[in-house]
Protein backbone atom coordinates (compact mmCIF):
# COMPACT_ATOMS: atom_id res chain seq x y z
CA UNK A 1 65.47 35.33 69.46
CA UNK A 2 64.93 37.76 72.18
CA UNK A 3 68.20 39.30 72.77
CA UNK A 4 67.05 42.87 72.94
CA UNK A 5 67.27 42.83 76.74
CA UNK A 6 70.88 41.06 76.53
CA UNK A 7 71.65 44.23 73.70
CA UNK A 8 70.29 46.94 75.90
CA UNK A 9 72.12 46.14 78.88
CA UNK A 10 75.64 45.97 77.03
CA UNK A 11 74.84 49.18 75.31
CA UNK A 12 74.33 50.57 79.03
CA UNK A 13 77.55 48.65 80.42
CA UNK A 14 79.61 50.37 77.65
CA UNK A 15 77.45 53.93 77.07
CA UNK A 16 76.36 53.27 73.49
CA UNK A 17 72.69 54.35 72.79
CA UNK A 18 70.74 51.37 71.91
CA UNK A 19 70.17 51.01 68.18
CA UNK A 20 68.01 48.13 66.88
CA UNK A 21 69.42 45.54 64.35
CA UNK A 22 66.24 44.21 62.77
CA UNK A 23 65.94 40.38 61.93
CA UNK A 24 64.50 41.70 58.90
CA UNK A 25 67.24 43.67 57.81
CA UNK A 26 71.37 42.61 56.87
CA UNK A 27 74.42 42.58 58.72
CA UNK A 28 77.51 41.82 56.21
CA UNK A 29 79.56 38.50 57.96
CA UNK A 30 82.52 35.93 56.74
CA UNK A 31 81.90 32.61 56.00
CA UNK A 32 84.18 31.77 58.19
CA UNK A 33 82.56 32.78 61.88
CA UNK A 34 80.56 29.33 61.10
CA UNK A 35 83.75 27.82 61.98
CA UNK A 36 84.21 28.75 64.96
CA UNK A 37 87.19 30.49 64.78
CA UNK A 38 88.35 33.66 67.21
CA UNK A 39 88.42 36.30 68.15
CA UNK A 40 85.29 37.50 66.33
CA UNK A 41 85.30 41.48 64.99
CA UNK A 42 82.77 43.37 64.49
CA UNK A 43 82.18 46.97 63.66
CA UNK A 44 78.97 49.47 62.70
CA UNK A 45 79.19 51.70 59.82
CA UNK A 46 75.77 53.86 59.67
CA UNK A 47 72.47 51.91 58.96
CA UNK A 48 71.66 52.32 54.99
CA UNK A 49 68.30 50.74 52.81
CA UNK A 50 67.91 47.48 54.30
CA UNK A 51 71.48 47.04 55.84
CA UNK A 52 72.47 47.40 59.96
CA UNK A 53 75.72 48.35 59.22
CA UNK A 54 77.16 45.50 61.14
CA UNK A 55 80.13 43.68 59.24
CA UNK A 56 81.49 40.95 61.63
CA UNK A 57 84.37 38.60 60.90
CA UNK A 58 86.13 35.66 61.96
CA UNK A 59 90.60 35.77 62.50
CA UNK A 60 92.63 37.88 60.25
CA UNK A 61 90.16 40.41 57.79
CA UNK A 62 90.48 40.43 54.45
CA UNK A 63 90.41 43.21 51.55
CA UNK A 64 89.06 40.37 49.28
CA UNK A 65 85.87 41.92 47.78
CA UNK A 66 83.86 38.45 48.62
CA UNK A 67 85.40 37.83 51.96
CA UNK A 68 82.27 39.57 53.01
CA UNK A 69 78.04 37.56 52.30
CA UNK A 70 75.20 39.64 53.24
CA UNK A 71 73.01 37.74 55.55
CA UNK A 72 69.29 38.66 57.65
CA UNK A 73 69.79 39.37 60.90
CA UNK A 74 67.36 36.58 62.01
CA UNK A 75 69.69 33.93 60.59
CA UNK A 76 72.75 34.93 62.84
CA UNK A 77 71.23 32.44 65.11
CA UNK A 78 72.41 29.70 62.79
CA UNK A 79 76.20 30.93 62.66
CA UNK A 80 77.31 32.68 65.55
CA UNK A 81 74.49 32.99 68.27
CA UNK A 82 76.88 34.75 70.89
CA UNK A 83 77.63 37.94 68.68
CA UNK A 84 73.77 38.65 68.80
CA UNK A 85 74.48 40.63 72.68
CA UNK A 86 76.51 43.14 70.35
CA UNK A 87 74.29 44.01 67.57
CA UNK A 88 72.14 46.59 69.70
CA UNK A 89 75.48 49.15 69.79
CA UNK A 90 75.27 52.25 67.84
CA UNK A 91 77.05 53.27 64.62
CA UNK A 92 80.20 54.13 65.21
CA UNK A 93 81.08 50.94 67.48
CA UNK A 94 83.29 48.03 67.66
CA UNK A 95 83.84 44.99 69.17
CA UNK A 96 86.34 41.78 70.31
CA UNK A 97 84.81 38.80 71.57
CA UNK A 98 86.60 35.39 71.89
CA UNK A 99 86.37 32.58 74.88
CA UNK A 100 86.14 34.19 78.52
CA UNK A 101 87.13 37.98 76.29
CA UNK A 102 84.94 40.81 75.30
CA UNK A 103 86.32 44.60 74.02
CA UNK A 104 83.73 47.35 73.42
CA UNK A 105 84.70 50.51 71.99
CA UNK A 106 83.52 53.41 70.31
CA UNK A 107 85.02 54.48 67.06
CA UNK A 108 83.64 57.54 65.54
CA UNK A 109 85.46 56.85 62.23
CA UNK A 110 83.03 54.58 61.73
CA UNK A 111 80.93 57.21 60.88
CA UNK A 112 82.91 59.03 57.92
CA UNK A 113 81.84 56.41 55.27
């Protein structure tokens, strides 16, 4: 798993200060981006204990309070291995990815958790 060269030069395409997602630590991710289904979201709330902040998800998100599993960083290699470019971006950021598409934004609301 080195993708920290893949995450810095994103975070320098789109201006977000690089911000390490440890494979040690937990991103919060739907069951159903093993599926394969698009576009993929993800945003980053602030890091906090032993969690990255990342929750990513698969189609339409849901307010269900399970629709989210917590899962180590190091095992995103196992159900979506293309979303790893992203996890370098800052708190505060977002993303779109789907076939031959990619969004990157900042959204400071993020923040105000």
């Amino acid at each position: 798993m080195d993708w920290i060269n893949e995450q810095r030069l994103l975070c320098q395409r789109y201006g977000s200060i690089y911000t390490e997602s440890p494979e040690y630590m937990k991103i919060g991710i739907s069951l159903n981006v093993k599926d394969g289904i698009y576009p993929i979201h993800g945003l980053r709330h602030p890091i906090e204990r032993d969690t990255t902040g990342w929750y990513i998800w698969a189609g339409e998100y849901s307010e269900d309070p399970e629709f989210f599993v917590s899962l180590h960083v190091i095992h995103l290699n196992e159900w979506c291995p293309e979303v790893a470019k992203f996890l370098g971006l800052s708190p505060g950021w977002r993303f779109l990815s789907a076939p031959n598409y990619e969004d990157v934004w900042e959204d400071l609301s993020l923040l105000d958790i």
